[in-house]
N, C-alpha and C. Protein backbone atom coordinates (compact mmCIF):
# COMPACT_ATOMS: atom_id res chain seq x y z
N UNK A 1 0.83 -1.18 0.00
CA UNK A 1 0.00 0.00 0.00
C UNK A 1 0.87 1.24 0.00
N UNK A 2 0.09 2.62 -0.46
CA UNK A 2 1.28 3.52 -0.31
C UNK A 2 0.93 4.02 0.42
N UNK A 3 1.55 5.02 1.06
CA UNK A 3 1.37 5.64 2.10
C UNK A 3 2.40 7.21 1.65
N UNK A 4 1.32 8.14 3.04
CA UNK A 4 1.67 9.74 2.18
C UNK A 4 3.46 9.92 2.47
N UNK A 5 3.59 10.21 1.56
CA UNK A 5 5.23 10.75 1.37
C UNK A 5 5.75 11.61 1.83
N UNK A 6 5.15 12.64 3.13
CA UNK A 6 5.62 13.22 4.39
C UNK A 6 5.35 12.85 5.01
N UNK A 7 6.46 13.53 6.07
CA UNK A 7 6.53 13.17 7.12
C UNK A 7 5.61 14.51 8.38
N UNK A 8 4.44 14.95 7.95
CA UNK A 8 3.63 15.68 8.50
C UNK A 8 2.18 14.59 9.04
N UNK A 9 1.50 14.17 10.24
CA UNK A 9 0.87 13.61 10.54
C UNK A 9 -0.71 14.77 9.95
N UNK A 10 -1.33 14.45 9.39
CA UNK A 10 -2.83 14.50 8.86
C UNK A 10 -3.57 14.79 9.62
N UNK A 11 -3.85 13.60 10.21
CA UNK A 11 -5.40 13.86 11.64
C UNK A 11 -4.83 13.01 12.45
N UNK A 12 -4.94 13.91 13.56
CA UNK A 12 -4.78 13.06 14.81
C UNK A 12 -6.14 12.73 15.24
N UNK A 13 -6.74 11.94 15.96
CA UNK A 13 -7.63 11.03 16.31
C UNK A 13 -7.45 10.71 18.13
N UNK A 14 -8.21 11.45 18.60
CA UNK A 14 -8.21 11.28 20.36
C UNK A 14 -9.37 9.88 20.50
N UNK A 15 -9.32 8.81 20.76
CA UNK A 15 -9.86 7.81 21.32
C UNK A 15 -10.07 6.72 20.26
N UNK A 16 -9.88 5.47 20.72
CA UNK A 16 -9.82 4.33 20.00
C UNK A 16 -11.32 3.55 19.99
N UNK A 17 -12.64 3.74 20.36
CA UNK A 17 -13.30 3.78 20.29
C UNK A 17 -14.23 3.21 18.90
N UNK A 18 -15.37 2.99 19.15
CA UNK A 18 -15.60 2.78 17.67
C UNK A 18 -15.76 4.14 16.66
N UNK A 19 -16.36 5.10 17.67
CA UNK A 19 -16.36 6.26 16.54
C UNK A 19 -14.39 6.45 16.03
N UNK A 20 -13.56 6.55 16.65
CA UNK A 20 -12.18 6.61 16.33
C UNK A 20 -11.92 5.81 15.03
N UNK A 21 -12.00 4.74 15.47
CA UNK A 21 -11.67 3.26 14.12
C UNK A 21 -12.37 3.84 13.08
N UNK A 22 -13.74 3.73 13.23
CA UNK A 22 -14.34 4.21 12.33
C UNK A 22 -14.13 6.12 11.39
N UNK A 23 -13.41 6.74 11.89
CA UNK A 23 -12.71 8.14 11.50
C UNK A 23 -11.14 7.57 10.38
N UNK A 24 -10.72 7.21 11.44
CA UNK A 24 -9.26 6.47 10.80
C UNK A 24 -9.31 5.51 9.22
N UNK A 25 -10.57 4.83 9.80
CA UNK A 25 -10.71 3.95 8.46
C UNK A 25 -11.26 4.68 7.76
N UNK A 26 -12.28 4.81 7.90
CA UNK A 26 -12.75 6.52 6.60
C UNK A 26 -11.33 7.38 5.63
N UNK A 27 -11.01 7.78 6.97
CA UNK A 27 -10.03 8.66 6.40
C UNK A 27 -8.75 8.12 5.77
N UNK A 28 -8.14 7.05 6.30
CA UNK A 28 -7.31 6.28 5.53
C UNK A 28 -7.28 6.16 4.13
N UNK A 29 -9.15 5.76 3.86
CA UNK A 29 -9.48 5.68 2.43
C UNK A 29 -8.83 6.45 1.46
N UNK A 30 -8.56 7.46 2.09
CA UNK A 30 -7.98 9.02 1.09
C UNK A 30 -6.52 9.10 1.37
N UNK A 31 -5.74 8.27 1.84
CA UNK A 31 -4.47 7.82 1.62
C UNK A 31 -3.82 8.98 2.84
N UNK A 32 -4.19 9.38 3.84
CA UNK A 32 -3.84 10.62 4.92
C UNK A 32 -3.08 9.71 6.00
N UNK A 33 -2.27 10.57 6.53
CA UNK A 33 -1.40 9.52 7.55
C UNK A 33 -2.44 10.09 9.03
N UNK A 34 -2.45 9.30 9.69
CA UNK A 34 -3.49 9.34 11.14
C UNK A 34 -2.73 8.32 12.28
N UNK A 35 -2.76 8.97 13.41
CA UNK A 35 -2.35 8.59 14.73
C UNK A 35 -3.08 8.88 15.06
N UNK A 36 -3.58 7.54 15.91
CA UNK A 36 -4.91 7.51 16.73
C UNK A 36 -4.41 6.82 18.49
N UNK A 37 -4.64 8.40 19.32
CA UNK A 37 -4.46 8.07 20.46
C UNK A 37 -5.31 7.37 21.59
N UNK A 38 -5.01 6.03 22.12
CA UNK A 38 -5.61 5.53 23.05
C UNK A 38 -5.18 5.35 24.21
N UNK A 39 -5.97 5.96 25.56
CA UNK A 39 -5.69 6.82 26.87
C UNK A 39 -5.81 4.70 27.35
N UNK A 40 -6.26 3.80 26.96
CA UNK A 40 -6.49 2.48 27.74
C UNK A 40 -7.62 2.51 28.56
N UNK A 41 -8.61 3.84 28.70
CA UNK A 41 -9.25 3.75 29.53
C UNK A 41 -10.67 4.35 28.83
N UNK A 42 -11.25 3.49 28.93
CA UNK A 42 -12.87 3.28 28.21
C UNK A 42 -14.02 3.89 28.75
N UNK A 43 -15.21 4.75 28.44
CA UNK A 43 -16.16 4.68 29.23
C UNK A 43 -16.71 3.56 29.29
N UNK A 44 -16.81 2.53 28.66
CA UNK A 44 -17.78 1.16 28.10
C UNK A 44 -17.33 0.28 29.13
N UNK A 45 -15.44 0.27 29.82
CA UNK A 45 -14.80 -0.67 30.14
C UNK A 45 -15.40 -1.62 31.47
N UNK A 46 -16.50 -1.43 32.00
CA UNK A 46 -17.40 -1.92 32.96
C UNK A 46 -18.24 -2.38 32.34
N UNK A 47 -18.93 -2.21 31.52
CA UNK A 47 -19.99 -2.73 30.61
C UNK A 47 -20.05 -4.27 30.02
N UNK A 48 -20.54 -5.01 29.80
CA UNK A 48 -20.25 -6.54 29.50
C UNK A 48 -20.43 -6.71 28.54
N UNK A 49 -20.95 -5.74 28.17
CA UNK A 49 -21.43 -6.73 26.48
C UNK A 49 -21.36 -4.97 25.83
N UNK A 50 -21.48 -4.73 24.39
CA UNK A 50 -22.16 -3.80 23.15
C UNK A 50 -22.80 -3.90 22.61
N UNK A 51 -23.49 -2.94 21.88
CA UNK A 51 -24.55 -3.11 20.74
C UNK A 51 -24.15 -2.15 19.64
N UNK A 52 -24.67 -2.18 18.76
CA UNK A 52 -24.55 -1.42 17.25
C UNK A 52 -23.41 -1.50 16.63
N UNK A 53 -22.47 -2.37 16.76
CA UNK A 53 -21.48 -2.24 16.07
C UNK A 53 -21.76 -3.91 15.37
N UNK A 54 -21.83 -3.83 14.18
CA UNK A 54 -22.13 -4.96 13.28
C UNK A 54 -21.16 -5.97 13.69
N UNK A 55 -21.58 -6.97 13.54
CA UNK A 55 -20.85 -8.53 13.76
C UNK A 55 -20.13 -8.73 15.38
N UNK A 56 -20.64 -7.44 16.40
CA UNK A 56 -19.99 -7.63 17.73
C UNK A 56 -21.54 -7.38 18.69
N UNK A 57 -22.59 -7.70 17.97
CA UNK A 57 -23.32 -6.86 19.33
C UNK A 57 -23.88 -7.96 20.09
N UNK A 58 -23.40 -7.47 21.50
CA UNK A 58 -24.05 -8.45 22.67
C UNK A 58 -21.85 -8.81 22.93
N UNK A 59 -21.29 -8.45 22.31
CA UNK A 59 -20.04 -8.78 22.45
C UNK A 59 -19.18 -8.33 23.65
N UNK A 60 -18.58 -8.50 24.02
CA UNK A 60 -17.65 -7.87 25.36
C UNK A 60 -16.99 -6.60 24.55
N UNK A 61 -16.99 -5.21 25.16
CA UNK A 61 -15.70 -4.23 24.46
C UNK A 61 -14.63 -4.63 24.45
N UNK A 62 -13.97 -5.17 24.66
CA UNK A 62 -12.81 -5.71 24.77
C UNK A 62 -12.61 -6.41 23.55
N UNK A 63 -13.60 -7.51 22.92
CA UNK A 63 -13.27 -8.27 21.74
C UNK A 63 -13.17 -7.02 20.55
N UNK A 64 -14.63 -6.05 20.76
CA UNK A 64 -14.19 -5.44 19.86
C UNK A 64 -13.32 -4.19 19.80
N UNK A 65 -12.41 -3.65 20.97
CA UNK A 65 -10.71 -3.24 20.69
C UNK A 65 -10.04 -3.67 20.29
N UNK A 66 -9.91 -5.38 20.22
CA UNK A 66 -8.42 -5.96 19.95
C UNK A 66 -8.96 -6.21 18.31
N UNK A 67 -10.14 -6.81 17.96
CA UNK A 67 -10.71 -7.05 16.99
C UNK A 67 -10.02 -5.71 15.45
N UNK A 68 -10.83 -4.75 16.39
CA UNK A 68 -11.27 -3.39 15.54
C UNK A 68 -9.11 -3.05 15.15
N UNK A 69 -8.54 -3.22 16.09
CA UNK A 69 -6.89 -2.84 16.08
C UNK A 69 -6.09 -3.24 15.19
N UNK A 70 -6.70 -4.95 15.23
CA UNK A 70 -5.94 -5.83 14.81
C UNK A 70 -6.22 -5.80 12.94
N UNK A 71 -7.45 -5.48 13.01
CA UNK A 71 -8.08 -5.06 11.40
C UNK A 71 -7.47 -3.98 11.01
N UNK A 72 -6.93 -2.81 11.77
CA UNK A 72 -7.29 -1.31 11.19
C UNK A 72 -5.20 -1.95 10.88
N UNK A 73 -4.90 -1.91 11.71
CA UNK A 73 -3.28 -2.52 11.51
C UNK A 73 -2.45 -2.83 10.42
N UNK A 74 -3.31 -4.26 10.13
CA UNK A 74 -3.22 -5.16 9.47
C UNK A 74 -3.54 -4.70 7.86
N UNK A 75 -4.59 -3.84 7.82
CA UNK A 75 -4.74 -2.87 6.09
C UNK A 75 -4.30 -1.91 6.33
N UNK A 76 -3.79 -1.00 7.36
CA UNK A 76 -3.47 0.64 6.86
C UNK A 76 -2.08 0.84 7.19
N UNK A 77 -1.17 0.50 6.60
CA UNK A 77 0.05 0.69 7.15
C UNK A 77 0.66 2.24 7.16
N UNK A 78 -0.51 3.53 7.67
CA UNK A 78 -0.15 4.69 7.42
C UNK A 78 -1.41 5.20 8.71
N UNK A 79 -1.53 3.83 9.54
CA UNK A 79 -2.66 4.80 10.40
C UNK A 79 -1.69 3.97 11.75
N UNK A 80 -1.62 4.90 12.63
CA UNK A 80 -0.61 4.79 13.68
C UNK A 80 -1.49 4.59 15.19
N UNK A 81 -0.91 3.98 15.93
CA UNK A 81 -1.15 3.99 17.54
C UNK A 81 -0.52 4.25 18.15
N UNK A 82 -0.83 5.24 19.46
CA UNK A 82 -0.06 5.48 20.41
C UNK A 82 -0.81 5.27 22.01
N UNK A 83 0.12 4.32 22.77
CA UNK A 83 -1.14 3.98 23.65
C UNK A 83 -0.97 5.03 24.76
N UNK A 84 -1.32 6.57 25.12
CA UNK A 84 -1.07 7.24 25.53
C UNK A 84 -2.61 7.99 26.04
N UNK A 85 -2.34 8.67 27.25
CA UNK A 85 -3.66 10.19 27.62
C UNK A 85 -3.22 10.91 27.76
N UNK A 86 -4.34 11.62 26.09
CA UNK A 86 -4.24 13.24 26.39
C UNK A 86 -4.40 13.53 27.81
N UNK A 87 -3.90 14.63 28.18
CA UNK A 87 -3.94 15.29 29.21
C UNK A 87 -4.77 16.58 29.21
N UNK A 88 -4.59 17.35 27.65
CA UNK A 88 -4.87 18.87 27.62
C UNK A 88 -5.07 18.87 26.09
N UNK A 89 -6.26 19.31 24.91
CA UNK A 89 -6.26 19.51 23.90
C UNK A 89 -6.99 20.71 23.79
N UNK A 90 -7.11 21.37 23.29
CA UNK A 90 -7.38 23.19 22.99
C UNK A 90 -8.40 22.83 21.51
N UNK A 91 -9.45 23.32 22.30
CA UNK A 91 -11.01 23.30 21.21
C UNK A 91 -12.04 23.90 21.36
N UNK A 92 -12.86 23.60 20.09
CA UNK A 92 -14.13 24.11 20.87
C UNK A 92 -15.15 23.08 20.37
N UNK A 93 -16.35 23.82 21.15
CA UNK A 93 -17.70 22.97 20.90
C UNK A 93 -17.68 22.20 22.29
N UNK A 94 -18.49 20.67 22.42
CA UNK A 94 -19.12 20.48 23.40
C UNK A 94 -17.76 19.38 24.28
N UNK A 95 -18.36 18.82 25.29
CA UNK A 95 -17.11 18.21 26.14
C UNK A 95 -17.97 17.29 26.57
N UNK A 96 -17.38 16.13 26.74
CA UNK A 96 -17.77 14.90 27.80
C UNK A 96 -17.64 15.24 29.11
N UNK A 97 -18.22 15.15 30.24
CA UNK A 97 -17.25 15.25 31.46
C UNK A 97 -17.93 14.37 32.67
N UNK A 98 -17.08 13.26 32.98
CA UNK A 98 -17.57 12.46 33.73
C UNK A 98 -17.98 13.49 35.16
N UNK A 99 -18.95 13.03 35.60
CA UNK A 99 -18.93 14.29 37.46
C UNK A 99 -17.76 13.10 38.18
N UNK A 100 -17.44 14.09 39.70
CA UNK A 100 -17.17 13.60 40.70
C UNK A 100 -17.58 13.46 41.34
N UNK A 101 -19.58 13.03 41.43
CA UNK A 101 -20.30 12.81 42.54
C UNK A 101 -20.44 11.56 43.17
N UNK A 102 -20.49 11.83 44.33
CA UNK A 102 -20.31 10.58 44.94
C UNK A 102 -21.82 9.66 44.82
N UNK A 103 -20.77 8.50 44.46
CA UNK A 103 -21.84 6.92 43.83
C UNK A 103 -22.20 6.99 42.68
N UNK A 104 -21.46 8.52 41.98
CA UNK A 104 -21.16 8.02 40.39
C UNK A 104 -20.18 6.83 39.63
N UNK A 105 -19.64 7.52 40.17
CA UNK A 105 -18.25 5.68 39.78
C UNK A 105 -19.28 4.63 39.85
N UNK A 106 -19.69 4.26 41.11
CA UNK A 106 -20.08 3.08 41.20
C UNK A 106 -20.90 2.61 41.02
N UNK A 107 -21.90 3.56 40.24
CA UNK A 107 -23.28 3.31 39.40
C UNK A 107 -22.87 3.09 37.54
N UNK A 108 -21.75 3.80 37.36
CA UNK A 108 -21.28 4.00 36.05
C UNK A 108 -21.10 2.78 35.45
N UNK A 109 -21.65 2.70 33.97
CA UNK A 109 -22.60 1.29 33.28
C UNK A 109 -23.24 0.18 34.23
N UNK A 110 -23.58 0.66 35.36
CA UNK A 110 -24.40 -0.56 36.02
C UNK A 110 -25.98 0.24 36.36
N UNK A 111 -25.63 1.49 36.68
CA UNK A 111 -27.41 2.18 36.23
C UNK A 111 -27.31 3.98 35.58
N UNK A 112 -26.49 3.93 35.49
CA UNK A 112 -25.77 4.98 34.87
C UNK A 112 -24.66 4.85 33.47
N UNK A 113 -25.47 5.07 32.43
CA UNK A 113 -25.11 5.02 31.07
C UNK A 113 -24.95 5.95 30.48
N UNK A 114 -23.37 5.91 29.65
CA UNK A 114 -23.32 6.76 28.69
C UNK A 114 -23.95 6.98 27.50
N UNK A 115 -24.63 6.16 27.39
CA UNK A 115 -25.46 6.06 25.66
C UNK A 115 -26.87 5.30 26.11
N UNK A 116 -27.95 6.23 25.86
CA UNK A 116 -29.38 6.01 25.82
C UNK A 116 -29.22 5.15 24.53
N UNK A 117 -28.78 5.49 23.46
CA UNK A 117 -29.30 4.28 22.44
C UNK A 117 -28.26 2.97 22.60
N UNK A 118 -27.63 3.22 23.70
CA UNK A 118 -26.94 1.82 23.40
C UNK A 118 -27.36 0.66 24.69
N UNK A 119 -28.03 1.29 25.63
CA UNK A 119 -28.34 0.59 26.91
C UNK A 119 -29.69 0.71 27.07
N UNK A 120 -30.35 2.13 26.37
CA UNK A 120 -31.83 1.79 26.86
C UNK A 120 -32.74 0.79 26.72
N UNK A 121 -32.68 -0.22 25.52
CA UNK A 121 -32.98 -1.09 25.52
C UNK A 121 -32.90 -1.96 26.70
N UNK A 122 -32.24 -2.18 26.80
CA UNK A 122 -31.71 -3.46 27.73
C UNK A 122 -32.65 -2.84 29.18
N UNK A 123 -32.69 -1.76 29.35
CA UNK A 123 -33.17 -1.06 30.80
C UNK A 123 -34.83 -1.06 30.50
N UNK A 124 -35.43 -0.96 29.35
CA UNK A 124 -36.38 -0.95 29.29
C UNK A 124 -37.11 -1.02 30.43
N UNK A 125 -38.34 -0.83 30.87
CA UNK A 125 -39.55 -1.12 31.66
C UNK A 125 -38.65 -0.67 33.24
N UNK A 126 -37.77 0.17 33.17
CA UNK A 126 -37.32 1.01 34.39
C UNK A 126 -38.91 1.76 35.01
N UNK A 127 -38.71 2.08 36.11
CA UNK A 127 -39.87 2.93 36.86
C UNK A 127 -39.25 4.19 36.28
N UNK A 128 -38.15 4.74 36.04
CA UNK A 128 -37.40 6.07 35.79
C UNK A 128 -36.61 6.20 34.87
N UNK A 129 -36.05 6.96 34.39
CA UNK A 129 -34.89 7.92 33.71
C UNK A 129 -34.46 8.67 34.20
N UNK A 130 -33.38 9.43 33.63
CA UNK A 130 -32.95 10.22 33.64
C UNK A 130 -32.15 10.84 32.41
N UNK A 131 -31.94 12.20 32.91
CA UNK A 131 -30.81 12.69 31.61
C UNK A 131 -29.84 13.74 32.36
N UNK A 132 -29.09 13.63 32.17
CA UNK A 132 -27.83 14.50 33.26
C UNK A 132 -27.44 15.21 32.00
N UNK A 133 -27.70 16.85 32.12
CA UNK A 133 -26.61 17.78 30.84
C UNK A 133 -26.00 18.29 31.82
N UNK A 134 -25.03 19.14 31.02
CA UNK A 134 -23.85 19.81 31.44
C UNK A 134 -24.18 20.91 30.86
N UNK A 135 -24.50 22.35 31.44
CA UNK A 135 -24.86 23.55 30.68
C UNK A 135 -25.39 23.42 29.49
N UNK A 136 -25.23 24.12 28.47
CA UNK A 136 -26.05 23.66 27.54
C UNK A 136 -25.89 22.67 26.43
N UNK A 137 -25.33 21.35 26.67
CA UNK A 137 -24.88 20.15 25.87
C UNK A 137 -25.61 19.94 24.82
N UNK A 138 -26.68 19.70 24.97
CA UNK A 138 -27.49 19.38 24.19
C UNK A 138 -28.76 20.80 23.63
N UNK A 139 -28.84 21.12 22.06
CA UNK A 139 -30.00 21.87 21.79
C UNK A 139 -30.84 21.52 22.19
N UNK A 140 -31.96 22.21 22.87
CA UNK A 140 -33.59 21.69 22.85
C UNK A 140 -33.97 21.19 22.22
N UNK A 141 -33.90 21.27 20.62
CA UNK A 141 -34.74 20.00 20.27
C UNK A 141 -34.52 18.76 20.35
N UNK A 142 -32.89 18.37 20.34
CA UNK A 142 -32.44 17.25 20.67
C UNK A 142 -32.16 17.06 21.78
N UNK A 143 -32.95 17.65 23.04
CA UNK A 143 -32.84 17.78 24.43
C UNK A 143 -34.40 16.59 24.60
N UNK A 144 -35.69 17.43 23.89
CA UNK A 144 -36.56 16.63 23.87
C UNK A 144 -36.63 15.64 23.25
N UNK A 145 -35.77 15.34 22.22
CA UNK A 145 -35.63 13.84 21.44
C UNK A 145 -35.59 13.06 22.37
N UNK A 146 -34.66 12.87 22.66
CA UNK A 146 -33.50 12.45 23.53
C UNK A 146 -34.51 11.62 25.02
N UNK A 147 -35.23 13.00 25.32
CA UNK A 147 -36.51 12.86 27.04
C UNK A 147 -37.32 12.04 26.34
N UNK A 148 -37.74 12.41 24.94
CA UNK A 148 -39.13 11.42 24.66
C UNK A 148 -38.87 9.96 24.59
N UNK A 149 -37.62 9.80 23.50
CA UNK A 149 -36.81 8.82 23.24
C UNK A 149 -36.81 7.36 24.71
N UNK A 150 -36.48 8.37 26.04
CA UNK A 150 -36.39 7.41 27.04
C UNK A 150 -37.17 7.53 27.76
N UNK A 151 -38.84 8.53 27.41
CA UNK A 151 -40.13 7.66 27.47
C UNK A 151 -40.55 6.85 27.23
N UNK A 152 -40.37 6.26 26.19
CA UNK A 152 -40.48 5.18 25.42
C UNK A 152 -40.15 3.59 26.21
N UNK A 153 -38.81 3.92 27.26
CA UNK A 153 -38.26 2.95 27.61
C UNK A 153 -38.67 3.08 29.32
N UNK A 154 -39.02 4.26 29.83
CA UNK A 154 -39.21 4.11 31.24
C UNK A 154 -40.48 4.99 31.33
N UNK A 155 -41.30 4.39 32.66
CA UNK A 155 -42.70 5.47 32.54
C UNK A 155 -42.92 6.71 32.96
N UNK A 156 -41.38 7.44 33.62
CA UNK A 156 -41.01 9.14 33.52
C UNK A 156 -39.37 9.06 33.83
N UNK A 157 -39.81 10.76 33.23
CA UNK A 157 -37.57 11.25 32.62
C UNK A 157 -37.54 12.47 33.49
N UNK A 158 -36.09 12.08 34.31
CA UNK A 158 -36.00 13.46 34.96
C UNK A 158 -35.25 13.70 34.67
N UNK A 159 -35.01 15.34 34.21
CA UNK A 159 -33.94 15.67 33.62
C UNK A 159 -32.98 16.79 34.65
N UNK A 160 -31.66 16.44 34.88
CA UNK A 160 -30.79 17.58 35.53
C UNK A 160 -30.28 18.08 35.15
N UNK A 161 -30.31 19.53 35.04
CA UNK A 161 -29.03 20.59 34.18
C UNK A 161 -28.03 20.51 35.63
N UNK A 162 -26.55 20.51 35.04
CA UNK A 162 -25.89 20.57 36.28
C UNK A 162 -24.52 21.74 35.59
N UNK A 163 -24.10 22.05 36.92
CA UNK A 163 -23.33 23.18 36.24
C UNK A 163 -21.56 22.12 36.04
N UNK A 164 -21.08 22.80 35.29
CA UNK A 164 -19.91 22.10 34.98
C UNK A 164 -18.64 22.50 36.00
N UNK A 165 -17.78 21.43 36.22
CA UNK A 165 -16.49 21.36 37.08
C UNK A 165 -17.26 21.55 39.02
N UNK A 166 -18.09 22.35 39.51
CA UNK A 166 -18.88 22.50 40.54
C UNK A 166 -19.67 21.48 40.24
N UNK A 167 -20.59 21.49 41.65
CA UNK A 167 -21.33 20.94 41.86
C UNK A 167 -22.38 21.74 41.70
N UNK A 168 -22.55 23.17 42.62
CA UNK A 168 -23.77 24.26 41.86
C UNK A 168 -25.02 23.81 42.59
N UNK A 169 -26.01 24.16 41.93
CA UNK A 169 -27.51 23.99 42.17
C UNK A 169 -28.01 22.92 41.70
N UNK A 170 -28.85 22.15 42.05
CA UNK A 170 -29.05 21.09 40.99
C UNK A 170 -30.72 21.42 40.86
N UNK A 171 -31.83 21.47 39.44
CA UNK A 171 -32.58 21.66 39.41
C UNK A 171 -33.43 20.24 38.17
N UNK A 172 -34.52 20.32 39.21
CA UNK A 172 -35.30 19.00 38.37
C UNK A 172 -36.26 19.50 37.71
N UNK A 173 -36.91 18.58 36.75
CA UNK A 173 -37.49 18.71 36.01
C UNK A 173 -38.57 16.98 36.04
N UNK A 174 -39.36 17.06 35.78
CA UNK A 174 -40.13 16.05 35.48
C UNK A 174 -41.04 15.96 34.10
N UNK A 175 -40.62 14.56 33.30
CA UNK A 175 -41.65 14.17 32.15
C UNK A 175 -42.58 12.98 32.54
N UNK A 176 -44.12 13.01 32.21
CA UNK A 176 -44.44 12.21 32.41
C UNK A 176 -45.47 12.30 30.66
């Protein structure tokens, strides 16, 4: 295969993830050199099984890291790994940010999920929901997607705006 003829890296790529693999392999297509950094540390990595990723769902994350690595490797000899965490990247637009509230850890993928479409299923027929934003994460309309969405799966959604890095005020909301 060829690969680009500088020595200038293209796109860097923060997380190994499926959205990541899936960036890298895209972009590979167009012959771009890419280093894709992985911190080793997963939101999913408590989780037992996945869904939506074709030929892995119900699969452990784990099969599909080594899986997804061992593929992207093995055809792109111009897409790179570094098993490393960012510490500090300079951007804009929206942010992940796990809280530091206490009996978050220890709810995190056991009733506390990062992905409504990837767990609500499985939670179905809950007495509750929830939706935790971070200032304004999400637009309203995809604020109410999102609430109706996990009506669907529980018989009311409470939603918390919470302020970011503080703890702040916390204010509820109820859907029924």
């Amino acid at each position: 295969m060829a690969s680009p003829s500088h020595n200038v890296t293209d796109v860097l790529i923060i997380g190994s993830g499926p959205a990541g693999h899936a960036a890298a392999v895209s972009i590979a297509q167009n012959i771009h050199s890419i280093v894709v950094f992985d911190s080793q540390e997963y939101r999913n990595e408590r989780a037992t099984h996945m869904h939506m990723v074709p030929t892995l769902d119900g699969k452990h994350p784990q099969e599909f890291r080594e899986a997804a690595k061992e593929n992207t490797t093995n055809h792109y000899d111009f897409i790179s790994f570094i098993d490393t965490r960012i510490a500090k990247a300079e951007k804009e637009g929206k942010l992940f940010i796990v809280r530091d509230a206490q009996g978050f850890a220890e709810c995190w993928a056991r009733s506390i999920f990062h992905c409504l479409f990837c767990f609500g299923y499985e939670q179905r027929g809950s007495a509750s929901s929830g939706i935790l934003t971070a200032d304004t994460s999400l637009p309203p309309p995809l604020y109410i997607h999102v609430a109706r969405n996990a009506l669907q799966l529980s018989e009311s959604v409470t939603t918390l705006p919470i302020e970011r890095i503080t703890f702040g005020t916390f204010q509820l909301s109820t859907i029924t």
